[in-house]
C-alpha atoms as a PDB file:
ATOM      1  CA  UNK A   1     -45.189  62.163 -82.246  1.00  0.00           C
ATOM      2  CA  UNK A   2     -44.485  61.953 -78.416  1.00  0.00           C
ATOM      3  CA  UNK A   3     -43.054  58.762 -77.538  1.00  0.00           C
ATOM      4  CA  UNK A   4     -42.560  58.293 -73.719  1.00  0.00           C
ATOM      5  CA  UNK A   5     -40.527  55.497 -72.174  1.00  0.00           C
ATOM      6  CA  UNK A   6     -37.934  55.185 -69.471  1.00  0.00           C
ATOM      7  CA  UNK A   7     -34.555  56.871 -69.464  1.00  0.00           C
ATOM      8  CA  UNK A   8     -31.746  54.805 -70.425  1.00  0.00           C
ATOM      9  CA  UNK A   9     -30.147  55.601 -66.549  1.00  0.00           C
ATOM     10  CA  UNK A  10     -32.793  54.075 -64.740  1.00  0.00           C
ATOM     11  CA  UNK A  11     -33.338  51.101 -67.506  1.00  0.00           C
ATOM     12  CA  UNK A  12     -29.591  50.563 -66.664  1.00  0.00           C
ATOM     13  CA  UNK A  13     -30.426  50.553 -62.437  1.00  0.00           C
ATOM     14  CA  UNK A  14     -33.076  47.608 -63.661  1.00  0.00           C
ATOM     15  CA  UNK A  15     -30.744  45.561 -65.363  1.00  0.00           C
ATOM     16  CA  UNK A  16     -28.301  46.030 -63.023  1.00  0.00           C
ATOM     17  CA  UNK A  17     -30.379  45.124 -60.228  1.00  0.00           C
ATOM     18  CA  UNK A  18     -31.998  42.208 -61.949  1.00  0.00           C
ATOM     19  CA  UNK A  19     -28.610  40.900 -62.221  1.00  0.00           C
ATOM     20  CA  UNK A  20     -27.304  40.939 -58.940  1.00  0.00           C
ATOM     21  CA  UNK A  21     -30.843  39.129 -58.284  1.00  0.00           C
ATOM     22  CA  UNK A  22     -30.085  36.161 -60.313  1.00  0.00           C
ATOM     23  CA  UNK A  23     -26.569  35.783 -59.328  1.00  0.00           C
ATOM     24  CA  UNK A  24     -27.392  35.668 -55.609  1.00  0.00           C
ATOM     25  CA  UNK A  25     -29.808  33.302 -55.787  1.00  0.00           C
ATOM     26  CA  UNK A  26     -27.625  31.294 -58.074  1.00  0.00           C
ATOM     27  CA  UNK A  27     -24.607  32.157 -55.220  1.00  0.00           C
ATOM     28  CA  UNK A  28     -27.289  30.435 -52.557  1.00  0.00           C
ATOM     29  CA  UNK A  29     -27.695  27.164 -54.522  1.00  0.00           C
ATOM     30  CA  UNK A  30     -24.644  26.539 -56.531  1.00  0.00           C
ATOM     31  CA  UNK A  31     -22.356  24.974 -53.754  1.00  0.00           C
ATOM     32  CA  UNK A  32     -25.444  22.348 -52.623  1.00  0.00           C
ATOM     33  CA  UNK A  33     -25.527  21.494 -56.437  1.00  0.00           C
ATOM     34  CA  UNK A  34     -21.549  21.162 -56.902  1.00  0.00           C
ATOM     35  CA  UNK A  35     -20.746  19.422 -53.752  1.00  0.00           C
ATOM     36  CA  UNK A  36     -24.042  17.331 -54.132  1.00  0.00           C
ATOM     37  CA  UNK A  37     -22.650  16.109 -57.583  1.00  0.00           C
ATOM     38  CA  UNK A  38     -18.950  15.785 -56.537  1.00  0.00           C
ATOM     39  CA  UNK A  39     -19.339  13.583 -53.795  1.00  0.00           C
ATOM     40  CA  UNK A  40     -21.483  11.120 -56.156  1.00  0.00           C
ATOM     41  CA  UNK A  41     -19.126  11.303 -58.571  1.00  0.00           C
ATOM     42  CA  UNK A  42     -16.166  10.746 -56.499  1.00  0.00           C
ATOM     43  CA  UNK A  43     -17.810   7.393 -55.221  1.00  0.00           C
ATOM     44  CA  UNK A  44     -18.982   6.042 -58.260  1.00  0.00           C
ATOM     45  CA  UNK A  45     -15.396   6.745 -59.828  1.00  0.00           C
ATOM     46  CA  UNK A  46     -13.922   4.910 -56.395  1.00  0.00           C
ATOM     47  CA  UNK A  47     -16.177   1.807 -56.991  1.00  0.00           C
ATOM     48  CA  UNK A  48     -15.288   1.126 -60.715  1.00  0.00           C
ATOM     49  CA  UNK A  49     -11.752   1.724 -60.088  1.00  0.00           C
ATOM     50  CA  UNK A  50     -12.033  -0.929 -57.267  1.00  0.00           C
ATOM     51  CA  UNK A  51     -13.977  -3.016 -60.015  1.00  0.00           C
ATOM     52  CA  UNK A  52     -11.809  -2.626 -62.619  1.00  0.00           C
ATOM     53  CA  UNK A  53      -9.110  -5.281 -61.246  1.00  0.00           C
ATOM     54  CA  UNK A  54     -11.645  -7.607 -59.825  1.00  0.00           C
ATOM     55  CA  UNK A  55     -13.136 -11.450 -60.425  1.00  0.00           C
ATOM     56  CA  UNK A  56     -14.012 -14.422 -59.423  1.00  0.00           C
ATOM     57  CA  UNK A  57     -13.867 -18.344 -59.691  1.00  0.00           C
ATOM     58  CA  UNK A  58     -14.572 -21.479 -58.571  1.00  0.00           C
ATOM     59  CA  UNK A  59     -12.052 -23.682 -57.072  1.00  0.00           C
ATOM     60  CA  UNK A  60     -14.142 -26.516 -56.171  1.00  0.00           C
ATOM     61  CA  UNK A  61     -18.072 -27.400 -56.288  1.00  0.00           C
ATOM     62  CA  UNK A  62     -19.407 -30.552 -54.374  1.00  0.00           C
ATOM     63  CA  UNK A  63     -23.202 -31.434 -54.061  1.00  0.00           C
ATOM     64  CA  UNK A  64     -23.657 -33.955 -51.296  1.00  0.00           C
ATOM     65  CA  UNK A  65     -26.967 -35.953 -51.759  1.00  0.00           C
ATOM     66  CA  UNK A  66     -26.157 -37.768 -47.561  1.00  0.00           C
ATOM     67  CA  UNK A  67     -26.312 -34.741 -46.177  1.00  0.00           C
ATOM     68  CA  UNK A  68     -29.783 -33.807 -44.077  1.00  0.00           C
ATOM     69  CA  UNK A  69     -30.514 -31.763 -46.253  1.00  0.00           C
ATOM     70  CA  UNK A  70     -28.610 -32.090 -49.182  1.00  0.00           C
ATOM     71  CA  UNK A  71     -26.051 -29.232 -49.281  1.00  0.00           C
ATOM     72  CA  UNK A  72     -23.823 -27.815 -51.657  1.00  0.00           C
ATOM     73  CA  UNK A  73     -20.150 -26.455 -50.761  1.00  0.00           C
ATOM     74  CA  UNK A  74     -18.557 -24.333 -53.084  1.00  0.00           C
ATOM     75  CA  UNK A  75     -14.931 -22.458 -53.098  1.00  0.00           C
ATOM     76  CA  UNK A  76     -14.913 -19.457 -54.300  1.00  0.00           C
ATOM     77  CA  UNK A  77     -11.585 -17.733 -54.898  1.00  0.00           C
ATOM     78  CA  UNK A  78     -10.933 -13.935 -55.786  1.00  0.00           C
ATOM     79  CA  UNK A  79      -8.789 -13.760 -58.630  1.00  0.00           C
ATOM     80  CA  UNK A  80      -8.818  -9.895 -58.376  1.00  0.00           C
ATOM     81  CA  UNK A  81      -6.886  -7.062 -56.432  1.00  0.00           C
ATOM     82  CA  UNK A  82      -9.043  -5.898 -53.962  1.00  0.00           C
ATOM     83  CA  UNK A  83     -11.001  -6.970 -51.515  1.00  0.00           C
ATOM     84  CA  UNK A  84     -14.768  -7.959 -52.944  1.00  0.00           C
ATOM     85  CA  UNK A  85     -17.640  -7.443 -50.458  1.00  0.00           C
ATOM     86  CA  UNK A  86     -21.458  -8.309 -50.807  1.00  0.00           C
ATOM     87  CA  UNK A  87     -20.557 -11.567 -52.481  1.00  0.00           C
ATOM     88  CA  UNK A  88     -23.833 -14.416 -53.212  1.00  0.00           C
ATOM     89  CA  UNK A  89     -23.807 -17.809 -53.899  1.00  0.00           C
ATOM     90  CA  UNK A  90     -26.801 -19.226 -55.285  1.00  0.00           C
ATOM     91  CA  UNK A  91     -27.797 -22.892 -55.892  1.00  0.00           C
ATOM     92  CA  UNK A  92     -30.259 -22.645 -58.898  1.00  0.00           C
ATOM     93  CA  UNK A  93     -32.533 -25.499 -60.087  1.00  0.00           C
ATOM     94  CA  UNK A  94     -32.646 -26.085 -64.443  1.00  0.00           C
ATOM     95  CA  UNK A  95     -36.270 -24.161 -63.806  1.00  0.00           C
ATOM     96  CA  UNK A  96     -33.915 -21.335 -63.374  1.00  0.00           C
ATOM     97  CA  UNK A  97     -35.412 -21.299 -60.014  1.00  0.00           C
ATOM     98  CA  UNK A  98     -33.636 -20.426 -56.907  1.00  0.00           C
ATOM     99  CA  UNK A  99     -33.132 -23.432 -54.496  1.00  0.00           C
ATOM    100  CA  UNK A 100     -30.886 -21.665 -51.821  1.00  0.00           C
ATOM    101  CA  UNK A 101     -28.330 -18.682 -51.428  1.00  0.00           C
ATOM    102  CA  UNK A 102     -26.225 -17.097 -49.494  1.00  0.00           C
ATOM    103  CA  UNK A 103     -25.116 -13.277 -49.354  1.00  0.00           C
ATOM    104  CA  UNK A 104     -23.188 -10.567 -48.002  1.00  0.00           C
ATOM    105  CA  UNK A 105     -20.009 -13.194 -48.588  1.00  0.00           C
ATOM    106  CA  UNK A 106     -16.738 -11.591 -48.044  1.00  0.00           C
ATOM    107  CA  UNK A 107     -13.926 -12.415 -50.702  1.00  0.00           C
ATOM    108  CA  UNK A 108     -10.399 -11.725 -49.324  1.00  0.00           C
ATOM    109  CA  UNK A 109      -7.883 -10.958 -52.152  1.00  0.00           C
ATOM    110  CA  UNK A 110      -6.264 -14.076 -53.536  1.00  0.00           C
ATOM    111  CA  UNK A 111      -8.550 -15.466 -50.893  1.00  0.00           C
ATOM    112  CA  UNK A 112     -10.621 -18.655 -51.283  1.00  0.00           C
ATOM    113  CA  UNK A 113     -13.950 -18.980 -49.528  1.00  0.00           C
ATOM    114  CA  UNK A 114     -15.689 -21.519 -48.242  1.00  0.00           C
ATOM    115  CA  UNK A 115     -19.577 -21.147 -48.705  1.00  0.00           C
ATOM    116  CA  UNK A 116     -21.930 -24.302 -47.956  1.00  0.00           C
ATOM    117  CA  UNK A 117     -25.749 -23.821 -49.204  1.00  0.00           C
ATOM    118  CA  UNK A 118     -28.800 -26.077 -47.688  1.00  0.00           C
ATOM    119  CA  UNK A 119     -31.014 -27.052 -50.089  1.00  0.00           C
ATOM    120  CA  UNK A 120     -33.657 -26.834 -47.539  1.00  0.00           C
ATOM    121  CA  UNK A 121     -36.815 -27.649 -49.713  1.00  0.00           C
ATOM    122  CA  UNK A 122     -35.165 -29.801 -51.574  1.00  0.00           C
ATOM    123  CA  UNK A 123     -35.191 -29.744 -55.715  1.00  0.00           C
ATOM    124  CA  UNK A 124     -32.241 -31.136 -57.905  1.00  0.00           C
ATOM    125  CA  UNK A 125     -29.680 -28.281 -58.295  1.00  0.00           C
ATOM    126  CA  UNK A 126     -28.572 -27.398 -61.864  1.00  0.00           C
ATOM    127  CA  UNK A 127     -25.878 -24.618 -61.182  1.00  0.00           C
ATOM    128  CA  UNK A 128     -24.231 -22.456 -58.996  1.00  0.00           C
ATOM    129  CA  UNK A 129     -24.199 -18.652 -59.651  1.00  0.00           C
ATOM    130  CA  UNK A 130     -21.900 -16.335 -57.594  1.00  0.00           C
ATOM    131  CA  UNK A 131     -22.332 -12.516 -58.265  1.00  0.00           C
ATOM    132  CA  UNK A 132     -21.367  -9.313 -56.711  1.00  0.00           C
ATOM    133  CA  UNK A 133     -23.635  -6.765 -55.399  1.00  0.00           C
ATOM    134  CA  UNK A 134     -20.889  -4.433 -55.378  1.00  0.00           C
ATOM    135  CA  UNK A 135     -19.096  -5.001 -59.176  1.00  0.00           C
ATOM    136  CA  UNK A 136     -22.432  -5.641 -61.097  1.00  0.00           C
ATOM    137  CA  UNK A 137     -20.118  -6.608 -63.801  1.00  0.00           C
ATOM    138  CA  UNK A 138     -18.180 -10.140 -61.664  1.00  0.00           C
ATOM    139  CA  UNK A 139     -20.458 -12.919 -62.232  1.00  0.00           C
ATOM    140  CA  UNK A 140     -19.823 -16.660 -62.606  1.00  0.00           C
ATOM    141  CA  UNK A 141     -21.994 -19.689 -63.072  1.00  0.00           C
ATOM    142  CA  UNK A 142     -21.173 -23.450 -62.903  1.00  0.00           C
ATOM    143  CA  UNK A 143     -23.210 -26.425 -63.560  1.00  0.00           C
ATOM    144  CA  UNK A 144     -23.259 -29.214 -60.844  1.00  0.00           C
ATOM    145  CA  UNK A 145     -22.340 -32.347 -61.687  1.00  0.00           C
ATOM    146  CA  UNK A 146     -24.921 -34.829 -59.892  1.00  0.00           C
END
């Protein structure tokens, strides 16, 4: 029987030349991938180790009914060790609705800030909610004593 095929120099070219194929297209879209990745990486690890030391509290809630409209003014003091940015306050009613907020608050450290919400449409406020937009993790909530 006659059995024709390649010869094993020119099956080694192939391979060879397959090979060198792959790894330069690889070559081409490796360092997009790596530094793509890295530089995600490297801020996500940046913001949780910013996070880690954070928090918050509340130094002092007051709901005045004379004001035009009614307002509340709460303190809000960092407790953490770094800076917190992209701070809200919200004034929430016991629908767990809404009544007023405000946000991108800046939190100094050791700082206490001053944040005063209208309660524009009215609506009897149940609690106060401060969160970060930056450390998903810091939130606090308060009720308001009426």
């Amino acid at each position: 029987m006659n059995r024709k095929g390649i010869s094993p120099i020119l099956a080694a070219v192939l391979l060879f030349a397959v090979t060198v194929s792959i790894v330069g297209i690889f070559a081409n879209f490796a360092p997009n991938l790596i530094g793509t990745v890295t530089s995600g990486t490297e801020q996500q690890a940046s913001n949780q180790i910013k996070c880690e030391g954070a928090g918050i509290s509340f130094e002092g809630i007051n709901y005045d009914t004379t004001a035009s409209p009614e307002e509340v003014t709460v303190n809000v003091r960092n407790t953490g060790e770094s800076e917190l940015n992209n701070l809200t306050v919200a004034v929430v009613n016991e629908n767990n609705e809404v009544l007023n907020q405000t946000q991108d608050v800046t939190a100094e450290v050791q700082g206490i800030t001053g944040e005063t919400v209208r309660l524009d449409d009215g609506g009897t406020p149940g609690y106060v909610q401060a969160f970060s937009g930056q450390c998903g993790s810091i939130e606090i909530r308060q009720e308001i004593q009426t």
